[in-house]
Structures are given as C-alpha cells and as structure tokens.
PDB file of N, CA and C in Angstrom:
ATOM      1  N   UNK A   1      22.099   6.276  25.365  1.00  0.00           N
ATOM      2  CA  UNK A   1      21.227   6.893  24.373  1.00  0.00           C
ATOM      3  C   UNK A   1      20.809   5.896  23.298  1.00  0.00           C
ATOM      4  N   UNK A   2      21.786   5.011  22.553  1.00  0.00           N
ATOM      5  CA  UNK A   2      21.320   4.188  21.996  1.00  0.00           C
ATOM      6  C   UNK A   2      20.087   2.952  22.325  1.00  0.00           C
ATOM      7  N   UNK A   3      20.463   2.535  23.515  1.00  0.00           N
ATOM      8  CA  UNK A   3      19.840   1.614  24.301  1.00  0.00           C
ATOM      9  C   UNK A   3      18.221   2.189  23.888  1.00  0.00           C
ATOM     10  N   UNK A   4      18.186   3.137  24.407  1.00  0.00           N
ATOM     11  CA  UNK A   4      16.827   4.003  25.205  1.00  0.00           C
ATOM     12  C   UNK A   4      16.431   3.884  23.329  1.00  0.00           C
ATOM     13  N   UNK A   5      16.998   4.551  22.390  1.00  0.00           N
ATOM     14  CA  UNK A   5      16.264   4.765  21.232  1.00  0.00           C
ATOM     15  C   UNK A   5      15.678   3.308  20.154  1.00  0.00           C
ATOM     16  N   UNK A   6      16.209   1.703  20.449  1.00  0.00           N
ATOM     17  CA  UNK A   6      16.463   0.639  20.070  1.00  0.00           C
ATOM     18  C   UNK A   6      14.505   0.565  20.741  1.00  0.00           C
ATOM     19  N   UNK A   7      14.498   0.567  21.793  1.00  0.00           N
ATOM     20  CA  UNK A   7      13.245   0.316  22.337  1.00  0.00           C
ATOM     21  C   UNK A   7      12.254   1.197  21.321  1.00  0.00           C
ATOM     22  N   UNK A   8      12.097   2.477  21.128  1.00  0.00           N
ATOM     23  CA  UNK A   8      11.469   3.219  20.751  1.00  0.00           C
ATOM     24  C   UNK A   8      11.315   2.652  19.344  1.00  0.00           C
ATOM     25  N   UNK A   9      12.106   2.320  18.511  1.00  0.00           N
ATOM     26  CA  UNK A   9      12.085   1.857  17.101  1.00  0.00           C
ATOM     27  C   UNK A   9      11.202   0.928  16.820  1.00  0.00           C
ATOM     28  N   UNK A  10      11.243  -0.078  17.988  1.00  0.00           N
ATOM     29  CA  UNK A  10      10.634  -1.381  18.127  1.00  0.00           C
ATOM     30  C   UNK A  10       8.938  -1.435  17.901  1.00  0.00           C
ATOM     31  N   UNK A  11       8.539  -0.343  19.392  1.00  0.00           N
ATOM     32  CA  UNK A  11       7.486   0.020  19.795  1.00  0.00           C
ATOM     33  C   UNK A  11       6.627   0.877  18.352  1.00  0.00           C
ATOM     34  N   UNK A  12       6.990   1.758  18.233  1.00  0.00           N
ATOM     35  CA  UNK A  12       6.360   2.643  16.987  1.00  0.00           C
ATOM     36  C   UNK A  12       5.793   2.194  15.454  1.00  0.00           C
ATOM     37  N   UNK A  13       6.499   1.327  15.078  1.00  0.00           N
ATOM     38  CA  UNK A  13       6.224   0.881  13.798  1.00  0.00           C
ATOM     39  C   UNK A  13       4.584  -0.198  14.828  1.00  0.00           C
ATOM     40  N   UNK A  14       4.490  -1.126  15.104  1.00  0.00           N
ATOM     41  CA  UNK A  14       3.321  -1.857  15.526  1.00  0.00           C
ATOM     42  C   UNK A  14       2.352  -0.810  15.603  1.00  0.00           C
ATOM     43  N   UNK A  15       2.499   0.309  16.856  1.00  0.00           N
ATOM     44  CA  UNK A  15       1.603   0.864  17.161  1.00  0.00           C
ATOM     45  C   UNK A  15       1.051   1.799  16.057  1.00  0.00           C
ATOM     46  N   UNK A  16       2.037   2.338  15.376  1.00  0.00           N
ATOM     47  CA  UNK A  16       1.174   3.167  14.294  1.00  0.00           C
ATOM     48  C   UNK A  16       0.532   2.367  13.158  1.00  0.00           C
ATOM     49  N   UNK A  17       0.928   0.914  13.264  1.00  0.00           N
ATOM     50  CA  UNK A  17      -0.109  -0.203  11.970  1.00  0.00           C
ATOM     51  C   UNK A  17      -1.405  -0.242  13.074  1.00  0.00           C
ATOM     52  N   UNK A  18      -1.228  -0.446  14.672  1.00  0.00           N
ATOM     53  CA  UNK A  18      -2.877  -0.855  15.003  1.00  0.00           C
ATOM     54  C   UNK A  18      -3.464   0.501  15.542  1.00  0.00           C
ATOM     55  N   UNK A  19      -2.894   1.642  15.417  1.00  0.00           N
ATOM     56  CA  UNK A  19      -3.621   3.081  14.983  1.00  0.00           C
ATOM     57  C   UNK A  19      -4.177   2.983  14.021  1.00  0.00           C
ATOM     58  N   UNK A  20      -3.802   2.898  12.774  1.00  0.00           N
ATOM     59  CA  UNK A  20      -4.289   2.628  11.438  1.00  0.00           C
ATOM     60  C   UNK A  20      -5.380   1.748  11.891  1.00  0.00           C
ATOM     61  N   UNK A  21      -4.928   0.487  11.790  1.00  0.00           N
ATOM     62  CA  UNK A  21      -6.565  -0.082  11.690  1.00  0.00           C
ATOM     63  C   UNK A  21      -7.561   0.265  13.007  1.00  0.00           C
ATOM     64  N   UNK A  22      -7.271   0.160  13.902  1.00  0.00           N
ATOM     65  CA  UNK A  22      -8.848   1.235  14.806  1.00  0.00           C
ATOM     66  C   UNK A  22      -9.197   2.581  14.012  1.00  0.00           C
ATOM     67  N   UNK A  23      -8.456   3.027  13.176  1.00  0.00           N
ATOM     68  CA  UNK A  23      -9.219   4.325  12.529  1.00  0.00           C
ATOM     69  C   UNK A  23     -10.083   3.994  11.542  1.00  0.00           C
ATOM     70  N   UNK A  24      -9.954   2.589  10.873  1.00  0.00           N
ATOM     71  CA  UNK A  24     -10.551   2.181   9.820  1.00  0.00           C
ATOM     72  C   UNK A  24     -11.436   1.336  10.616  1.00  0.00           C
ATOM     73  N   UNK A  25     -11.599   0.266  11.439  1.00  0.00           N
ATOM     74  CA  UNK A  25     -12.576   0.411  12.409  1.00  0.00           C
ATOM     75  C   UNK A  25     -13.433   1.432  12.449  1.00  0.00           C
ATOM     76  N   UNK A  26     -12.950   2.301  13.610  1.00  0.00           N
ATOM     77  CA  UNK A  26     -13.737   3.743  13.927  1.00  0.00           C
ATOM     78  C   UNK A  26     -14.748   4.052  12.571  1.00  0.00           C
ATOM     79  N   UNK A  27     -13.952   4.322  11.395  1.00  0.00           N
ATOM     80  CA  UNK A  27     -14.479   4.990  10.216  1.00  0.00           C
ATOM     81  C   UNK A  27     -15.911   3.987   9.535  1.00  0.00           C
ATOM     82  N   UNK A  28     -15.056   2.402   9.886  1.00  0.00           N
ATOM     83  CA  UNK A  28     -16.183   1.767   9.401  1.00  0.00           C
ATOM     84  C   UNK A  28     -17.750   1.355  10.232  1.00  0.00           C
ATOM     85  N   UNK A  29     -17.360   1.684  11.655  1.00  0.00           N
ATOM     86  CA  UNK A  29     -18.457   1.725  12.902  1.00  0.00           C
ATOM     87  C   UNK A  29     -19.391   3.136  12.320  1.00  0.00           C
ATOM     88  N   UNK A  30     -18.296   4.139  12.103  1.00  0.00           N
ATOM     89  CA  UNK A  30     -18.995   5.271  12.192  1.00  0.00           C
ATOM     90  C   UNK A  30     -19.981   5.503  10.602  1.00  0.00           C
ATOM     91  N   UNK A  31     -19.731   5.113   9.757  1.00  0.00           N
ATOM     92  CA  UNK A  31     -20.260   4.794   8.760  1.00  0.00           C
ATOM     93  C   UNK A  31     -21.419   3.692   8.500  1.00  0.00           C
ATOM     94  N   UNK A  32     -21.972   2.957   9.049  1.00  0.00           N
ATOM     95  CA  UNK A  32     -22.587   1.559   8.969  1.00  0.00           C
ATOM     96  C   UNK A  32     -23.734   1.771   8.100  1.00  0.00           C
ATOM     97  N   UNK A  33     -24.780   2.867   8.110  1.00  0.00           N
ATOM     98  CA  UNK A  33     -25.939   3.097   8.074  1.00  0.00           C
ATOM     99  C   UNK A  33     -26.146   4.497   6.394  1.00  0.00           C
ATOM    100  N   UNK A  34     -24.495   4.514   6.231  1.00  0.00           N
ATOM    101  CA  UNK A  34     -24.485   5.827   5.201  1.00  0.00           C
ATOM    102  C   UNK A  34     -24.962   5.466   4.091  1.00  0.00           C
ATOM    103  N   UNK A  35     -24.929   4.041   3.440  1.00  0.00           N
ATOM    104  CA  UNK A  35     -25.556   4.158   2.209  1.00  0.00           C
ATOM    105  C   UNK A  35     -26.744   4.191   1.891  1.00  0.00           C
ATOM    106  N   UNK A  36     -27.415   3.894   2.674  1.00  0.00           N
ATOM    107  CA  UNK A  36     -28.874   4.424   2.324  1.00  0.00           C
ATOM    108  C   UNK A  36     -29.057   5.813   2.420  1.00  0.00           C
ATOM    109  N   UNK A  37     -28.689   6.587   3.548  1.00  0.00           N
ATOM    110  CA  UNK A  37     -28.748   7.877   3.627  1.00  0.00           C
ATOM    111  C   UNK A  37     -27.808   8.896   2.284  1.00  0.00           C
ATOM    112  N   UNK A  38     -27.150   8.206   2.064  1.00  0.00           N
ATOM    113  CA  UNK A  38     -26.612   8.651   0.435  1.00  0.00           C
ATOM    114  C   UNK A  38     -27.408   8.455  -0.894  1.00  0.00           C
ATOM    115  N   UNK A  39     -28.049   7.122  -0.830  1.00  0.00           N
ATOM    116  CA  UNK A  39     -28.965   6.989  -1.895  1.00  0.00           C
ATOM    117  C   UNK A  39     -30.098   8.181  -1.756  1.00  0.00           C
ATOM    118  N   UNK A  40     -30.368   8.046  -0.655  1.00  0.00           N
ATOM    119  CA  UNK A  40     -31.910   8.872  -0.689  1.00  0.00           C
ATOM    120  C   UNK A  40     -31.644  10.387  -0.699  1.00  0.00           C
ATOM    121  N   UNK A  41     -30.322  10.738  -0.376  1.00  0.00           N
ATOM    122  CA  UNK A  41     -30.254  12.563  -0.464  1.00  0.00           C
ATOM    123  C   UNK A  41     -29.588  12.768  -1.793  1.00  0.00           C
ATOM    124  N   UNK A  42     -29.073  11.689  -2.512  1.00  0.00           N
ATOM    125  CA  UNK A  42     -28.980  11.926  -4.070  1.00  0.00           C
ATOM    126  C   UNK A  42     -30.383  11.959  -4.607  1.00  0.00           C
ATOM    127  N   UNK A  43     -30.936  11.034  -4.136  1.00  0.00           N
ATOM    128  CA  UNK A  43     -32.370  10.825  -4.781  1.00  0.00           C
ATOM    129  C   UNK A  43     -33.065  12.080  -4.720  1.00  0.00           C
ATOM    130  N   UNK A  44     -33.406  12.443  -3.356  1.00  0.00           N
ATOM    131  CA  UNK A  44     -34.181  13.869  -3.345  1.00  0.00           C
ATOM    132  C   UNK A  44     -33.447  15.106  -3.914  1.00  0.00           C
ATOM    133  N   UNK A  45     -32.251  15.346  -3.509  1.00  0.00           N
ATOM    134  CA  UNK A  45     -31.716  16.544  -4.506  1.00  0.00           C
ATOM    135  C   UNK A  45     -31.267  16.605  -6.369  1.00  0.00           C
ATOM    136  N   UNK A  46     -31.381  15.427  -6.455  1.00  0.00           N
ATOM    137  CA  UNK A  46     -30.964  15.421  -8.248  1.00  0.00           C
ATOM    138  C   UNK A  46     -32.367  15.183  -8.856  1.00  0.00           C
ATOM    139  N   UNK A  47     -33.655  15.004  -8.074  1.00  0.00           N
ATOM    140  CA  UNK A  47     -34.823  13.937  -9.088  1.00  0.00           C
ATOM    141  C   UNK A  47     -34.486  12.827  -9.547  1.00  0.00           C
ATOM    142  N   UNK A  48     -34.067  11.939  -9.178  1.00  0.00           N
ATOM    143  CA  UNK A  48     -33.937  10.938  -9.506  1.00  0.00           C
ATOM    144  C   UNK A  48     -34.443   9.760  -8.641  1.00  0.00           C
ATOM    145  N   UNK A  49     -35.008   8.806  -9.152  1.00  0.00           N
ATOM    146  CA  UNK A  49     -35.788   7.908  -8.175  1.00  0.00           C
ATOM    147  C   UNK A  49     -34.884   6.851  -8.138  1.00  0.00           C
ATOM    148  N   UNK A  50     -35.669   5.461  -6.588  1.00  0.00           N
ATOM    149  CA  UNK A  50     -34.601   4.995  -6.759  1.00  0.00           C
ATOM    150  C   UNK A  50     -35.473   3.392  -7.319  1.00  0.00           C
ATOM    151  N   UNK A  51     -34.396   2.327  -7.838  1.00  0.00           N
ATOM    152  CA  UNK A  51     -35.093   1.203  -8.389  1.00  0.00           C
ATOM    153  C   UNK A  51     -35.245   0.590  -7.615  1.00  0.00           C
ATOM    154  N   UNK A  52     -36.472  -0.451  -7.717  1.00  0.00           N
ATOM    155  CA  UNK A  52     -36.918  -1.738  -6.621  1.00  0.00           C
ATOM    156  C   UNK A  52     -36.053  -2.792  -7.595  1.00  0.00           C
ATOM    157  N   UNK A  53     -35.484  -3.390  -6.841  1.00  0.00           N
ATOM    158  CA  UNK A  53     -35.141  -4.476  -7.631  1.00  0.00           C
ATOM    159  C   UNK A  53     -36.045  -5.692  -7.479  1.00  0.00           C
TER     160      UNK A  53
END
C-alpha cells in the first residue's frame, strides 16, 4: 500500500501545475480578440466614444 501511494504523490503535484497552465493557455487562446470587443460594447452601451490616439 505504501509503495502504490509513493508513486501517486510523485505524479499529482506536476500534473496539477501543467493543468494549471493549459487552462491559462486555453483561457488565453480563448480570449485573444476580447479587448476590442470590450472596448466597443462599453462604448455602445455607456455613450461613450472611443479615442484615436
């Protein structure tokens, strides 16, 4: 029983750090294109325009 649980200890801590980062991946793939689409639906729902720089 010990044996078998020594492996498991090992394995888990890595895999749940490179879970973590593919989710922040994922999140940042899935996101790429949002800030403009945030500027402009603040823009149209508050009246507020946006600046040219």
């Amino acid at each position: 029983m010990v044996e078998q649980q020594a492996w498991i200890e090992l394995l888990v801590p890595p895999a749940m750090l490179l879970f973590g980062l593919a989710l922040v991946g994922l999140g940042r793939f899935l996101a790429w294109d949002e800030a403009s689409f945030l500027v402009g639906f603040i823009a149209r729902n508050s009246g507020a325009r946006e600046r040219n720089p």
